[in-house]
Protein backbone atom coordinates (compact mmCIF):
# COMPACT_ATOMS: atom_id res chain seq x y z
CA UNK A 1 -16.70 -25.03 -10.24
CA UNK A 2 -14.90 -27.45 -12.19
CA UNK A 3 -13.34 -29.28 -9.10
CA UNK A 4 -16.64 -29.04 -7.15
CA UNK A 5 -18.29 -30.93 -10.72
CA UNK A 6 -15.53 -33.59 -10.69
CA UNK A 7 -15.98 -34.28 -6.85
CA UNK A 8 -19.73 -34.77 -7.52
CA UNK A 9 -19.00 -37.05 -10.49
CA UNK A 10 -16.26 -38.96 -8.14
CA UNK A 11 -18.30 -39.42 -5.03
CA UNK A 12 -21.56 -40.56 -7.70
CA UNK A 13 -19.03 -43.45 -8.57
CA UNK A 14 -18.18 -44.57 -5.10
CA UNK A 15 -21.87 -44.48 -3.91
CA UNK A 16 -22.73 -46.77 -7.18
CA UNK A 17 -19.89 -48.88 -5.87
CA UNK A 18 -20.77 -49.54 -2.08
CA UNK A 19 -17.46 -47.84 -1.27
CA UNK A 20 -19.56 -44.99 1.11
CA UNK A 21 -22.98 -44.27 2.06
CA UNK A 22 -25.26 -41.96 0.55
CA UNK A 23 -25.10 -39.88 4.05
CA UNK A 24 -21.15 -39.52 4.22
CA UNK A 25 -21.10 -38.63 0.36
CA UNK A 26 -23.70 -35.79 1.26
CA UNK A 27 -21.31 -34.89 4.29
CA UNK A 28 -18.22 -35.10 2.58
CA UNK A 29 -19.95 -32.94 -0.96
CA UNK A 30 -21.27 -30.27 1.73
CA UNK A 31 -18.07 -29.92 3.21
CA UNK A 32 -16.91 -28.35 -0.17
CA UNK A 33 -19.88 -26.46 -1.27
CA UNK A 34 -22.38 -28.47 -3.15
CA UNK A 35 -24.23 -31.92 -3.57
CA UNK A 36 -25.25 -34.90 -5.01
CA UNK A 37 -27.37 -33.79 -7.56
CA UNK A 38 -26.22 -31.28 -10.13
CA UNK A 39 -27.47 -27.43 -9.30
CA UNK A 40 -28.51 -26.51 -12.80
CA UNK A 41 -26.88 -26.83 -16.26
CA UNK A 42 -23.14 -27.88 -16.33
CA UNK A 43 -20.67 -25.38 -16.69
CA UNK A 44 -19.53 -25.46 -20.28
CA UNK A 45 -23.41 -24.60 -20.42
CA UNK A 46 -23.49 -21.77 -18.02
CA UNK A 47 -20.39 -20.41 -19.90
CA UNK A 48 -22.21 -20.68 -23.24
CA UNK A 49 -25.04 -19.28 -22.42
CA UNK A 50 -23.19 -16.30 -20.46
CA UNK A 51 -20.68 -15.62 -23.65
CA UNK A 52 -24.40 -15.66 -25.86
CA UNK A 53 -26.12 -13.39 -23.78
CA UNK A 54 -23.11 -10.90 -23.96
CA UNK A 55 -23.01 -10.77 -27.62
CA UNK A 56 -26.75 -10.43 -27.74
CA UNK A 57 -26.42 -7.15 -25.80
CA UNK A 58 -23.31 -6.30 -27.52
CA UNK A 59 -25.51 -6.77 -30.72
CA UNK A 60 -28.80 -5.08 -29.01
CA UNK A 61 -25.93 -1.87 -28.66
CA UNK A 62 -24.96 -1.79 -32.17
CA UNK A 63 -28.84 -1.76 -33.95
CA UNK A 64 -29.50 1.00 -31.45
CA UNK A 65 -26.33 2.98 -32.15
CA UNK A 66 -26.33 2.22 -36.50
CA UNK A 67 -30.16 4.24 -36.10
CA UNK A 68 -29.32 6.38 -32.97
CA UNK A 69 -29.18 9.89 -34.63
CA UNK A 70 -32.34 9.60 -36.84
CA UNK A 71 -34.67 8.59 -33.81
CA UNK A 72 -36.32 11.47 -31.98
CA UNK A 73 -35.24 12.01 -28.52
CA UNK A 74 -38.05 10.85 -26.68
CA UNK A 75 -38.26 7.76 -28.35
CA UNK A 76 -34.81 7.17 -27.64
CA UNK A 77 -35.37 7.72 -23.83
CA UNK A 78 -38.55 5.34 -24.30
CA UNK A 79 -36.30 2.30 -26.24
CA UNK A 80 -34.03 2.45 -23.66
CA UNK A 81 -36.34 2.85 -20.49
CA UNK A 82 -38.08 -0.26 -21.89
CA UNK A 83 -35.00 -2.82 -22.73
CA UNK A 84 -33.89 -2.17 -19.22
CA UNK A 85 -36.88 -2.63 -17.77
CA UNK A 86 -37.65 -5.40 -19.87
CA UNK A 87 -34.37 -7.47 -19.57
CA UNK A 88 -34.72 -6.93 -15.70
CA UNK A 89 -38.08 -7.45 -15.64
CA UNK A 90 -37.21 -11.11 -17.32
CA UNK A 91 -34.58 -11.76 -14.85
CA UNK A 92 -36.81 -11.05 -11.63
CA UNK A 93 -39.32 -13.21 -13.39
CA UNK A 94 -37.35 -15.95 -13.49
CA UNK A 95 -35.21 -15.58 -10.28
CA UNK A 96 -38.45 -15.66 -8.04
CA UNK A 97 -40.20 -18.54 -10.43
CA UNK A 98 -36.84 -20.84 -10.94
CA UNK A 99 -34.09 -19.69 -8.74
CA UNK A 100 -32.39 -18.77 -11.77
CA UNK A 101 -32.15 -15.76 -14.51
CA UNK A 102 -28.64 -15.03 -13.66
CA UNK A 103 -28.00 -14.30 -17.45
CA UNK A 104 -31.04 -11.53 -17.86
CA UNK A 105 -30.09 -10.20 -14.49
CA UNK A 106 -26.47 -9.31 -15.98
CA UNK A 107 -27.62 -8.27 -19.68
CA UNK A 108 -30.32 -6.20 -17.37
CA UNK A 109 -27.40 -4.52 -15.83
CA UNK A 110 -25.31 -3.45 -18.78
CA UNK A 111 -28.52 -2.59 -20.19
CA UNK A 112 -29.33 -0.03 -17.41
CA UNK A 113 -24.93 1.18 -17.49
CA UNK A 114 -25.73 2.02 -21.28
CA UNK A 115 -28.59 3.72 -21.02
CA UNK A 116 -26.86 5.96 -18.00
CA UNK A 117 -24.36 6.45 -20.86
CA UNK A 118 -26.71 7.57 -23.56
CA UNK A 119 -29.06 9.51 -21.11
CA UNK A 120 -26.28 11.51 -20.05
CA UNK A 121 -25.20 12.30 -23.85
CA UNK A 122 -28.57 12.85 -24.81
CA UNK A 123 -29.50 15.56 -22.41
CA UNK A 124 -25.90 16.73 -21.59
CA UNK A 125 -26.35 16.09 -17.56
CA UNK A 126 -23.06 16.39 -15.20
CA UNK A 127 -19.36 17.23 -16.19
CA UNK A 128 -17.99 14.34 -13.88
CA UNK A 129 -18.43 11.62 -15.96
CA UNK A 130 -17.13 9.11 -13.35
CA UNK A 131 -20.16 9.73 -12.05
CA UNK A 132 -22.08 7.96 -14.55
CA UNK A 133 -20.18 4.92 -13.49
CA UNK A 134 -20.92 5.57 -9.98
CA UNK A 135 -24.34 5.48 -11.11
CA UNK A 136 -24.31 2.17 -12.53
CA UNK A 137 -22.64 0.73 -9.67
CA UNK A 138 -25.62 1.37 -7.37
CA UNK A 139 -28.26 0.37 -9.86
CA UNK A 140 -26.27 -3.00 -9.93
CA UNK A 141 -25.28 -3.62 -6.10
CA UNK A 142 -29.37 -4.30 -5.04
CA UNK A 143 -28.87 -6.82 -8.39
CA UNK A 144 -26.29 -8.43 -7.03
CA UNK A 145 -26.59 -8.25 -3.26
CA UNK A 146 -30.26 -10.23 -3.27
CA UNK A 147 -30.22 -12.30 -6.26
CA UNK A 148 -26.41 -13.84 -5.67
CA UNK A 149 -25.91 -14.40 -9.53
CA UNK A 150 -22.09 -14.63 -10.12
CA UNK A 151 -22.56 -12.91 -12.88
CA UNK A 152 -23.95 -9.86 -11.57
CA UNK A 153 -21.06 -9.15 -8.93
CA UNK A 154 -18.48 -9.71 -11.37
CA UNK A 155 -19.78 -6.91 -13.33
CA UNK A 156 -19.84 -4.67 -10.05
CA UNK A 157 -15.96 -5.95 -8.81
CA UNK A 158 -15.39 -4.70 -12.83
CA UNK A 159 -17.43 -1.23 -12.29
CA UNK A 160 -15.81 -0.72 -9.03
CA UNK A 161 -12.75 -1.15 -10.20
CA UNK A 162 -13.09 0.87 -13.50
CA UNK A 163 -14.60 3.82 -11.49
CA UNK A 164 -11.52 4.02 -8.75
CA UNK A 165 -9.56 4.14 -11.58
CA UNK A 166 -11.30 6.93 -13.24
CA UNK A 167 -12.39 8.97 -10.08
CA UNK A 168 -8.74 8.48 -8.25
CA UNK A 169 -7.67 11.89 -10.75
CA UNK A 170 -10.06 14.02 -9.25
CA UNK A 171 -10.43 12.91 -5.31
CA UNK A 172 -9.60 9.22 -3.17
CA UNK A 173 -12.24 6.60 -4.09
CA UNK A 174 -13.49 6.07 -0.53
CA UNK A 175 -16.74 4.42 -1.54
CA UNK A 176 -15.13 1.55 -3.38
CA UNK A 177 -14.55 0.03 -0.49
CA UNK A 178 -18.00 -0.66 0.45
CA UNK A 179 -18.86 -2.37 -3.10
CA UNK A 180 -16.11 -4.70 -3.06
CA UNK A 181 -16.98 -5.58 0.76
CA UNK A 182 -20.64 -6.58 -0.71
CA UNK A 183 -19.22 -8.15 -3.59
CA UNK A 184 -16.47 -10.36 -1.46
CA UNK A 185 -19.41 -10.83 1.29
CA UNK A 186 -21.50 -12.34 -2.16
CA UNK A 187 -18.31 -14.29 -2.67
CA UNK A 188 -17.82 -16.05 0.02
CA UNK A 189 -21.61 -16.70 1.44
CA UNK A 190 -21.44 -18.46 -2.49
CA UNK A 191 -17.98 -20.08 -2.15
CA UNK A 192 -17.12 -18.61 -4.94
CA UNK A 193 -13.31 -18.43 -6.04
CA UNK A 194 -14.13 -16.94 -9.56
CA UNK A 195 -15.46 -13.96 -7.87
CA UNK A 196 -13.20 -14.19 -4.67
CA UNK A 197 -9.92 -13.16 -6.69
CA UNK A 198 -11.14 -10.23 -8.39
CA UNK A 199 -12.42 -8.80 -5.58
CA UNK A 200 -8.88 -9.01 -3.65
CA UNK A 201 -7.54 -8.47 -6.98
CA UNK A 202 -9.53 -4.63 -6.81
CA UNK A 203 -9.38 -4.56 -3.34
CA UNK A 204 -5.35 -4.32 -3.61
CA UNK A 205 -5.99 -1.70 -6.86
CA UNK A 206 -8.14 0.51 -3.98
CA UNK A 207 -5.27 0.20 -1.21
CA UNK A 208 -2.61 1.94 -3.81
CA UNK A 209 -4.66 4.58 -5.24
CA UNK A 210 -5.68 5.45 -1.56
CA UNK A 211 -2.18 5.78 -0.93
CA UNK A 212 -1.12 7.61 -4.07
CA UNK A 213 -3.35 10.13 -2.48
CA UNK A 214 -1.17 10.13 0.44
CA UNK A 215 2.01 11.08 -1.91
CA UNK A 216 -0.21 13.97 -3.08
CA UNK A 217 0.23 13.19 -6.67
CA UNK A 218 -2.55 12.76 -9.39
CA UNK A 219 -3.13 8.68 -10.46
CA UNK A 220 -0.76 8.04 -13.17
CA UNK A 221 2.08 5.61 -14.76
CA UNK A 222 4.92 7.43 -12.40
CA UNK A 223 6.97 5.36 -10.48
CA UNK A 224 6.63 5.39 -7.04
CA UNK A 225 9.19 3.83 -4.68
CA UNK A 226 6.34 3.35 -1.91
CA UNK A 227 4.07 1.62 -3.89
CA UNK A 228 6.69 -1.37 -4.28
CA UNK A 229 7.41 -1.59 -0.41
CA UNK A 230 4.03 -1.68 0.17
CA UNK A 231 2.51 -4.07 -2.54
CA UNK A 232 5.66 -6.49 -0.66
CA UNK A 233 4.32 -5.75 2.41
CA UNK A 234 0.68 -6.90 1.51
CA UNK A 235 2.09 -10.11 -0.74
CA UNK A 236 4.25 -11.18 2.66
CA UNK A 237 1.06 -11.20 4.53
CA UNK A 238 -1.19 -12.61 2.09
CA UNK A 239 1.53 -15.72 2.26
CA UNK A 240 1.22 -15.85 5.67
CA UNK A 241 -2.79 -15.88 5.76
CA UNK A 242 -2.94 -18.30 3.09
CA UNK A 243 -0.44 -20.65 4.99
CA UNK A 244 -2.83 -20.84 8.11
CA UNK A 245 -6.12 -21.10 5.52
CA UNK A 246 -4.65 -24.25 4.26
CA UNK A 247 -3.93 -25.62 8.03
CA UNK A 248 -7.67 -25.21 8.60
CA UNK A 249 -8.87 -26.82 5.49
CA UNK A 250 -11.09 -24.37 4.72
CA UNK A 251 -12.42 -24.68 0.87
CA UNK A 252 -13.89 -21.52 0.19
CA UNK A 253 -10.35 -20.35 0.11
CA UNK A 254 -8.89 -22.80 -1.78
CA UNK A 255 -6.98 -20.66 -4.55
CA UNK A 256 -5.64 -18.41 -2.24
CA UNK A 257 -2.36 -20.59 -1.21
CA UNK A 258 -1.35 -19.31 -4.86
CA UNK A 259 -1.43 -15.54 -3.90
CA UNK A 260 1.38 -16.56 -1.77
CA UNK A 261 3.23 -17.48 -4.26
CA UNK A 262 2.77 -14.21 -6.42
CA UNK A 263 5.38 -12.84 -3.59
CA UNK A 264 7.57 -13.92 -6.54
CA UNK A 265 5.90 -10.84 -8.81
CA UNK A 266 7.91 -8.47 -6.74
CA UNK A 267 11.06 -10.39 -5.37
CA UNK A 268 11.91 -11.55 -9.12
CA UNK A 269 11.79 -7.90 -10.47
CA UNK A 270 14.21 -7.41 -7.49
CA UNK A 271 16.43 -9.60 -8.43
CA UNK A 272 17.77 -6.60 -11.35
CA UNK A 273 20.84 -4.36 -10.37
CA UNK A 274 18.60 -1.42 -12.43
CA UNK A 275 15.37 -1.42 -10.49
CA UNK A 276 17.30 -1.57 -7.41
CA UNK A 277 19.25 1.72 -8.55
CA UNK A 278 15.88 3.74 -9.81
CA UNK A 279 13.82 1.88 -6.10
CA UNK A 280 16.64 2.94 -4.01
CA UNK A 281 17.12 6.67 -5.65
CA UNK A 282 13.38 7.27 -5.66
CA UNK A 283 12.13 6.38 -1.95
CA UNK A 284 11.92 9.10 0.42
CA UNK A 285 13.30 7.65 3.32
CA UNK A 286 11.90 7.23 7.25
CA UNK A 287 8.94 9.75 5.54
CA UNK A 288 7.86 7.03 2.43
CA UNK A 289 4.43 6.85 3.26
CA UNK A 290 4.41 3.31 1.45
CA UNK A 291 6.75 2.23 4.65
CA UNK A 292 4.67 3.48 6.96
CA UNK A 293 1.78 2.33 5.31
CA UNK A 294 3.95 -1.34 4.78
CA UNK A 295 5.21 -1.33 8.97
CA UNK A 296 1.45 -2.83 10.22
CA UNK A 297 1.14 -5.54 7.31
CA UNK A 298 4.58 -6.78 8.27
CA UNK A 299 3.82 -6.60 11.89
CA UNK A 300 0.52 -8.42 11.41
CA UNK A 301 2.24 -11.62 9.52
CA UNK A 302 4.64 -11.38 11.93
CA UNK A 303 2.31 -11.91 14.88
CA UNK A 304 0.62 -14.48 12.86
CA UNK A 305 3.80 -16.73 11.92
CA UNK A 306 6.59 -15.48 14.42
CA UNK A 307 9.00 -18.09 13.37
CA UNK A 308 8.80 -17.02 9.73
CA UNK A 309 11.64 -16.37 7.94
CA UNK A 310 9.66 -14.24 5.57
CA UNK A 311 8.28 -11.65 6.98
CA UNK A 312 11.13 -10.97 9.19
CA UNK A 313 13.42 -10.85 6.26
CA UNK A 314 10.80 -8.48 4.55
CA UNK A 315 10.58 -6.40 7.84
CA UNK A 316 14.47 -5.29 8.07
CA UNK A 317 14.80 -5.12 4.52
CA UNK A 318 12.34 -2.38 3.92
CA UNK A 319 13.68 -0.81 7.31
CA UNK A 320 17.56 -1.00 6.02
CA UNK A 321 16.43 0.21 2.52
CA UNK A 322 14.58 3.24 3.80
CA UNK A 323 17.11 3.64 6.65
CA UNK A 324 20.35 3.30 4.95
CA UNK A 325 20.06 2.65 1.64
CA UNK A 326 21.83 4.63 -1.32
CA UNK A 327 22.06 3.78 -5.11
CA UNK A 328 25.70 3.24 -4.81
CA UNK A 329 24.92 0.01 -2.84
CA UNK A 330 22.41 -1.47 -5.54
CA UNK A 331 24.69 -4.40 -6.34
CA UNK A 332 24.64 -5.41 -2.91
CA UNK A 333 21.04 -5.07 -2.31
CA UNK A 334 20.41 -7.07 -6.07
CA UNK A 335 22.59 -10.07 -4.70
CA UNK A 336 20.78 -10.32 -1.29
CA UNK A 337 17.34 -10.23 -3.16
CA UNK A 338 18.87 -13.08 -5.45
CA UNK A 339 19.73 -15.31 -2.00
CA UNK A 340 16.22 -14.05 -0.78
CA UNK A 341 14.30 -15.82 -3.66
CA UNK A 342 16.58 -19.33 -3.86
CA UNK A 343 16.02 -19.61 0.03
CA UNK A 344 12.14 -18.98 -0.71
CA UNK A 345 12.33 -21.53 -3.41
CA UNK A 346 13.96 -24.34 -1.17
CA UNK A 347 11.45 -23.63 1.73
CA UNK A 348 8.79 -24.52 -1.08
CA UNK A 349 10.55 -27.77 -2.39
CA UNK A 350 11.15 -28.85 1.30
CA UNK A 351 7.40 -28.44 2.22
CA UNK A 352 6.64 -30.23 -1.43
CA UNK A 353 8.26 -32.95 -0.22
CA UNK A 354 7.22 -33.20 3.44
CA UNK A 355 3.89 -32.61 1.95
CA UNK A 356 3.21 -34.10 -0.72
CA UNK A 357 2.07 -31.26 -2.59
CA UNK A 358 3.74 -31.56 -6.08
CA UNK A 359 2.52 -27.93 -6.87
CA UNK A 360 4.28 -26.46 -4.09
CA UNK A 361 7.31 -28.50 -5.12
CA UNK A 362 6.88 -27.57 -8.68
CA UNK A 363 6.77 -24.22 -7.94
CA UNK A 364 10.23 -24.13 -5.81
CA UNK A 365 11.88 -26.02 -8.89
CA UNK A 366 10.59 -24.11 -11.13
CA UNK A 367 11.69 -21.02 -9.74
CA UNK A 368 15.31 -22.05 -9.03
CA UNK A 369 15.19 -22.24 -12.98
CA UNK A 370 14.11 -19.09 -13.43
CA UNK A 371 16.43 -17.41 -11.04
CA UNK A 372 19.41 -19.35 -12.79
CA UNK A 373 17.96 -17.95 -16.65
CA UNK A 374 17.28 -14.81 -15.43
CA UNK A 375 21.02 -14.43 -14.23
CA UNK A 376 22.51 -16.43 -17.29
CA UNK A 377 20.75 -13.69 -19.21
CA UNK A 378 21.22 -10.38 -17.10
CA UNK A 379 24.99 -10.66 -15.90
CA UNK A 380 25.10 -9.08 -12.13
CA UNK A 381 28.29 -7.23 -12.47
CA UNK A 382 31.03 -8.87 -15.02
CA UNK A 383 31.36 -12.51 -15.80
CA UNK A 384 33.55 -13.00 -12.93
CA UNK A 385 30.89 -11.62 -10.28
CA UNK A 386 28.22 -13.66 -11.77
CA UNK A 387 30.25 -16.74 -12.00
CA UNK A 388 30.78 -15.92 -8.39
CA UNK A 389 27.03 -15.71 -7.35
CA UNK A 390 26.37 -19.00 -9.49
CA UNK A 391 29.17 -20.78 -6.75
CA UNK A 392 27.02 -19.00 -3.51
CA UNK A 393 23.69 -20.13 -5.04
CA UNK A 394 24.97 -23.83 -5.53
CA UNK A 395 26.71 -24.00 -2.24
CA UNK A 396 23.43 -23.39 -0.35
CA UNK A 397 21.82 -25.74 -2.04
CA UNK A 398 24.47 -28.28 -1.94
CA UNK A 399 24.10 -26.87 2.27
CA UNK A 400 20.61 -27.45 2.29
CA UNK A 401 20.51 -30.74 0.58
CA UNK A 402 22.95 -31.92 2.85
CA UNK A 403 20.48 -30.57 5.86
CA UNK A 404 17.60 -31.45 4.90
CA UNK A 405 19.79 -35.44 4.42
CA UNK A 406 20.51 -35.50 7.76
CA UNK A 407 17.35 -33.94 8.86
CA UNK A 408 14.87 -36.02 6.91
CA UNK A 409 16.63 -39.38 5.81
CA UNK A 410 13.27 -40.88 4.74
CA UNK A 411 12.64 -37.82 2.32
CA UNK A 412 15.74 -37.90 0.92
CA UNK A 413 16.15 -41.58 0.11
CA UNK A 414 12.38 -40.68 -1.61
């Protein structure tokens, strides 16, 4: 929103300067989402007003719950029949008059979740309580699915989420699945990043508790070796997605070139001897449902960039580990997942620079620093051995410089 505000202001500027036509600003604005003329309040004001309406219904909570005990039970039910209905009621009013009431729409909605809450308390109903989550979640998709407030489907991605984690215990959370489609189908019909990452965000959350169902074990903070081979798996493919999304230009996706880059949330944690020992002591071998569930993402960014590096170095890695691998061998497997990142960081500073893109650059640099920290400060081996993998690092990039010199002279007098 802030980029699309900035654009507006920019292309305002050259239209009051005769450097484009009124037509080919509209062109150019639609082509990312919005217009000439402002759609409502500016943000800092949508954010204000979305932070005051929260602590109004945080504060609306706390009257009702200092006087809860000494009210009579039907006028409880009444109060809270009547704030939901009435902070709905507000929000419909003013969605069908104005095209707006985003902000009653959403207080509406946590509202109706704590009333759900304190019905269920009051009269003791059900023994599942994710149920009264569950609950709340389809009160809210209708909400969110015809109005399109932001606001709205960021507090179903949150339910959603909250509920798989809650339900996962007691059975798989099949039905998330169909509130974060609506909610990412919202997204994207809006152009929406804010609401676009959380929703991939949960949709990755559903995909492992699914498949902690598959290991037969209750949801919980236990390692599992399968999980990590498969949350590479989806990372590698989200890099390759996002690689073709920014070919085609496509703004609605614009953040999504940085979930690529998150790859480095599980190759960096490789890059320790000890997680390599506990990863490679822990899987269960060709029968890891997390490799089996990790083969058709690999395949699939494999058929989408067959003359990646990536994904075929994430392909027989996983296949070798699973295959062949044995805790004795962790300080082999740590220094090939040290190579692995510093050849991922060059790609990035070579495509900075062929580019342009200084964040792609930045990136590379910056993680060839922290590769070179990390090991300064967590010795592979003895001093020797490190010392040792220091020389490797620097003679391929000393390699690659002197390829990418002979390769791209322009670039590398730049």
């Amino acid at each position: 929103m802030i980029r699309k505000d900035a654009l507006r202001r920019e292309m305002q500027q050259w239209l009051a300067e005769g450097l484009i036509e009124e037509d080919q600003a509209r062109r150019i604005l639609a082509r990312y989402g919005t217009g000439l003329e402002a759609s409502g309040d500016s943000l800092g004001a949508r954010v204000l007003t979305a932070c005051a309406l929260l602590f109004i219904g945080l504060a609306l909570l706390l009257v009702v719950s200092a006087h809860w005990d000494g009210l009579p039970r039907g006028v409880r039910f009444a109060g809270l029949l009547a704030l939901t209905v009435a902070t709905n009621g507000a929000g419909l009013w003013r969605w069908g008059r104005h095209g707006e009431g985003g902000g009653w729409l959403f207080l509406g909605a946590v509202c109706y979740g704590a009333s759900i809450m304190l019905v269920g308390q009051m009269y003791h109903l059900g023994e599942h309580f994710p149920n009264g989550v569950l609950l709340w979640m389809i009160g809210t998709l209708p909400v969110a699915f015809f109005s399109r407030r932001l606001l709205v489907t960021l507090l179903l991605v949150a339910l959603t989420a909250l509920w798989m984690v809650m339900e996962t215990p007691f059975s798989p959370p099949w039905a998330g699945i169909v509130f974060l489609g609506v909610a990412g189908w919202l997204a994207w019909r809006r152009h929406s990043n804010v609401v676009m990452l959380p929703v991939l965000a949960a949709l990755v959350l559903w995909l492992n508790l699914m498949l902690s169902w598959v290991f037969h074990t209750d949801f919980g903070p236990h390692w599992r070796a399968g999980h990590l081979t498969f949350n590479l798996a989806l990372l590698v493919l989200a890099q390759v997605l996002c690689q073709r999304l920014e070919r085609r230009g496509d703004s609605r996706w614009a953040p999504l070139p940085w979930l690529g880059r998150l790859s480095l949330l599980v190759l960096l944690p490789l890059t320790f001897e000890d997680l390599w020992k506990e990863y490679l002591h822990s899987h269960w071998g060709w029968l890891d449902p997390g490799l089996w569930a990790a083969l058709p993402l690999l395949l699939a960014a494999i058929a989408l960039k067959p003359r990646g590096i990536l994904p075929w170095l994430a392909l027989a890695g996983v296949l070798l580990a699973h295959g062949l691998g044995r805790p004795e061998q962790s300080l082999y497997w740590t220094v090939a997942a040290n190579l692995v990142v510093l050849l991922v960081a060059m790609a990035w500073i070579r495509q900075g620079l062929l580019r342009a893109d200084q964040r792609r650059f930045f990136a590379g640099l910056g993680t060839v620093a922290v590769l070179a920290l990390l090991r300064y400060v967590d010795l592979i081996g003895d001093y020797l051995g490190a010392a040792l993998l220091f020389l490797v690092m620097a003679g391929i990039l000393y390699a690659g410089a002197r390829y990418w010199r002979q390769r791209d002279p322009e670039v590398a007098h730049d």
